[in-house]
Each structure stands twice: as C-alpha cells, then as structure tokens.
Protein backbone atom coordinates (compact mmCIF):
# COMPACT_ATOMS: atom_id res chain seq x y z
CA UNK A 1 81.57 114.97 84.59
CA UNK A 2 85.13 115.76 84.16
CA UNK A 3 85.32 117.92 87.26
CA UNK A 4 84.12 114.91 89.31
CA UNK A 5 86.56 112.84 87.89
CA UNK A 6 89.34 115.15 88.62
CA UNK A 7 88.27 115.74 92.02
CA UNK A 8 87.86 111.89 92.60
CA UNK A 9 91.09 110.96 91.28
CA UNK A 10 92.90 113.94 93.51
CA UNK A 11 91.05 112.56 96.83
CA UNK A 12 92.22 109.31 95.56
CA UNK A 13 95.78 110.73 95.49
CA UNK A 14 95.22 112.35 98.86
CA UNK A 15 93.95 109.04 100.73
CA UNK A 16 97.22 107.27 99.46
CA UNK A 17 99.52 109.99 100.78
CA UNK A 18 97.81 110.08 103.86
CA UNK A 19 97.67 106.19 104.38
CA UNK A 20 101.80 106.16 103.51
CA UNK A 21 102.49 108.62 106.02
CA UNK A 22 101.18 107.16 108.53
CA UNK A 23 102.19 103.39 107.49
CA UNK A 24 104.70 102.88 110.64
CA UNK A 25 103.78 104.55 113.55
CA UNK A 26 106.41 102.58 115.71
CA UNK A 27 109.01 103.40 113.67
CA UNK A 28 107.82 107.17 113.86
CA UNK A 29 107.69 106.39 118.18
CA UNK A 30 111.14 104.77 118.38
CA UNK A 31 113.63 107.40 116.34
CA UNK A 32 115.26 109.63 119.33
CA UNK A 33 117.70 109.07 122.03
CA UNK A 34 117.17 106.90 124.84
CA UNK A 35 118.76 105.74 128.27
CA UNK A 36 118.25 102.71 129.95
CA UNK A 37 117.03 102.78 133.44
CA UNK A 38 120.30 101.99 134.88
CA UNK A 39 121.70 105.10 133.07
CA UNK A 40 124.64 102.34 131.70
CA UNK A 41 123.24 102.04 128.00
CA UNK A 42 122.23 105.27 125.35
CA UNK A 43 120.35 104.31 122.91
CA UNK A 44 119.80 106.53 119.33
CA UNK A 45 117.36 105.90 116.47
CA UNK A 46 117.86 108.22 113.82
CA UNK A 47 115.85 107.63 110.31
CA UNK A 48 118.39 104.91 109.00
CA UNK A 49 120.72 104.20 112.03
CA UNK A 50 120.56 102.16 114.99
CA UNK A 51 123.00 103.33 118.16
CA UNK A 52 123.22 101.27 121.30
CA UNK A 53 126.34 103.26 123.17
CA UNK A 54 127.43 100.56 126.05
CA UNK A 55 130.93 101.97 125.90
CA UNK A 56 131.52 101.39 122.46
CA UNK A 57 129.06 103.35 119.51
CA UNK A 58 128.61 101.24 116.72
CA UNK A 59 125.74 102.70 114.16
CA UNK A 60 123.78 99.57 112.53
CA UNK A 61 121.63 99.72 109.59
CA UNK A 62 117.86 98.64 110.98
CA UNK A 63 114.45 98.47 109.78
CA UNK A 64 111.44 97.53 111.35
CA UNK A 65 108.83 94.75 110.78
CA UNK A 66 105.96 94.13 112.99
CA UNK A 67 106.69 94.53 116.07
CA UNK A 68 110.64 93.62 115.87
CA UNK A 69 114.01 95.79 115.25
CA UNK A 70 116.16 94.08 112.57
CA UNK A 71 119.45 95.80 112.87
CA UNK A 72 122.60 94.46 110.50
CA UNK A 73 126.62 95.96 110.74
CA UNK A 74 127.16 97.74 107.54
CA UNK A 75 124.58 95.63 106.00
CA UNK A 76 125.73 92.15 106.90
CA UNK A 77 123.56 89.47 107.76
CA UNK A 78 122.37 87.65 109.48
CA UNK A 79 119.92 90.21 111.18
CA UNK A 80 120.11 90.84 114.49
CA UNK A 81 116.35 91.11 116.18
CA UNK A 82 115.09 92.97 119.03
CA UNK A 83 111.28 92.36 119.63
CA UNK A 84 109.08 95.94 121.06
CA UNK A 85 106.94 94.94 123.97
CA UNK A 86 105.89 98.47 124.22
CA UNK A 87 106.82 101.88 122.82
CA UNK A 88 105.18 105.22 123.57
CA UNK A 89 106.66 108.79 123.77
CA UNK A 90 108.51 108.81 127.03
CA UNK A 91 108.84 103.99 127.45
CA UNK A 92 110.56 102.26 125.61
CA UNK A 93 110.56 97.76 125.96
CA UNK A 94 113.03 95.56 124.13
CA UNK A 95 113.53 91.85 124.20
CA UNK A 96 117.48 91.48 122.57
CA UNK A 97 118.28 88.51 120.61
CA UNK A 98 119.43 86.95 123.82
CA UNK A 99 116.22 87.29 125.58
CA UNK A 100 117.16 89.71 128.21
CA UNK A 101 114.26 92.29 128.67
CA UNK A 102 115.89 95.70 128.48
CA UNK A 103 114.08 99.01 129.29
CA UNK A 104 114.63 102.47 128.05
CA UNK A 105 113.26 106.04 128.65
CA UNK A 106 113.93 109.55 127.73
C-alpha cells in the first residue's frame, strides 16, 4: 500500500512538471531573431527581452498573455501590446498597438 502511494504521488509530481513545461508554447515559438519581410526591421526575443532594431535597439521587458505581446521600457507602464495572428517555426504575424499588420521570418 505504501509503494502505491509513493508511486502515485511521484506520477502526480511528474504530470505537473510535464503540464508546466509545456504551459506556453507561443512563448517557446516566438524567442529567436527575426527580420521583417522588407529586411528594414530585426526583431529578437530572448527569455526576458523584447528587441525590435528599426535603427535604434531598445530591449523591453515583455510577457505574454493569450495571444498578445505586452512589452514595457524598463518596466514602465502602460503596456505596450502587440496581438500574434500566427506564429510557427519559420512565420511570424504581429498586429502593433497602432494596428499596422507587420510580418516577420527567419
């Protein structure tokens, strides 16, 4: 009786680690470096920073919720949001906060 205890409460353990790991997939999709179509903006997502290079690199703190990019200067706010239309390995489709569609790939 013990033993099945023990095993149930490590599958248990398991199932929760496995379920946090794979809690944002987008988020896991976006980090990397992108260019826009153009070739005029580079885009970076590391783990905690967001990088649009237009001709001037400025790394924003960002997290994501849903299906939106929430991205704040050095942790001032208000937010600024970008809304994913689609994301895969090699796509990337943002709406900015102005409502311009702006595509990326890699």
């Amino acid at each position: 009786m013990k033993k099945l205890a023990s095993i149930l409460i490590q599958v248990a353990f398991a199932l929760i680690l496995l379920i946090g790991a794979c809690a944002n997939p987008v988020k896991n999709k976006l980090k990397g470096s992108w260019r826009s179509k153009d070739g005029a903006v580079k885009l970076n997502i590391t783990e905690k920073d967001f990088i649009m290079d237009d001709g001037e690199a400025i790394a924003e703190d960002y997290f994501v919720k849903d299906d939106t990019i929430f991205t704040s200067f050095q942790g001032n706010k208000p937010y600024t949001g970008f809304v994913i239309k689609k994301v895969d390995e090699h796509y990337l489709k943002l709406i900015g906060p102005d409502s311009v569609a702006m595509e990326y790939g890699r």
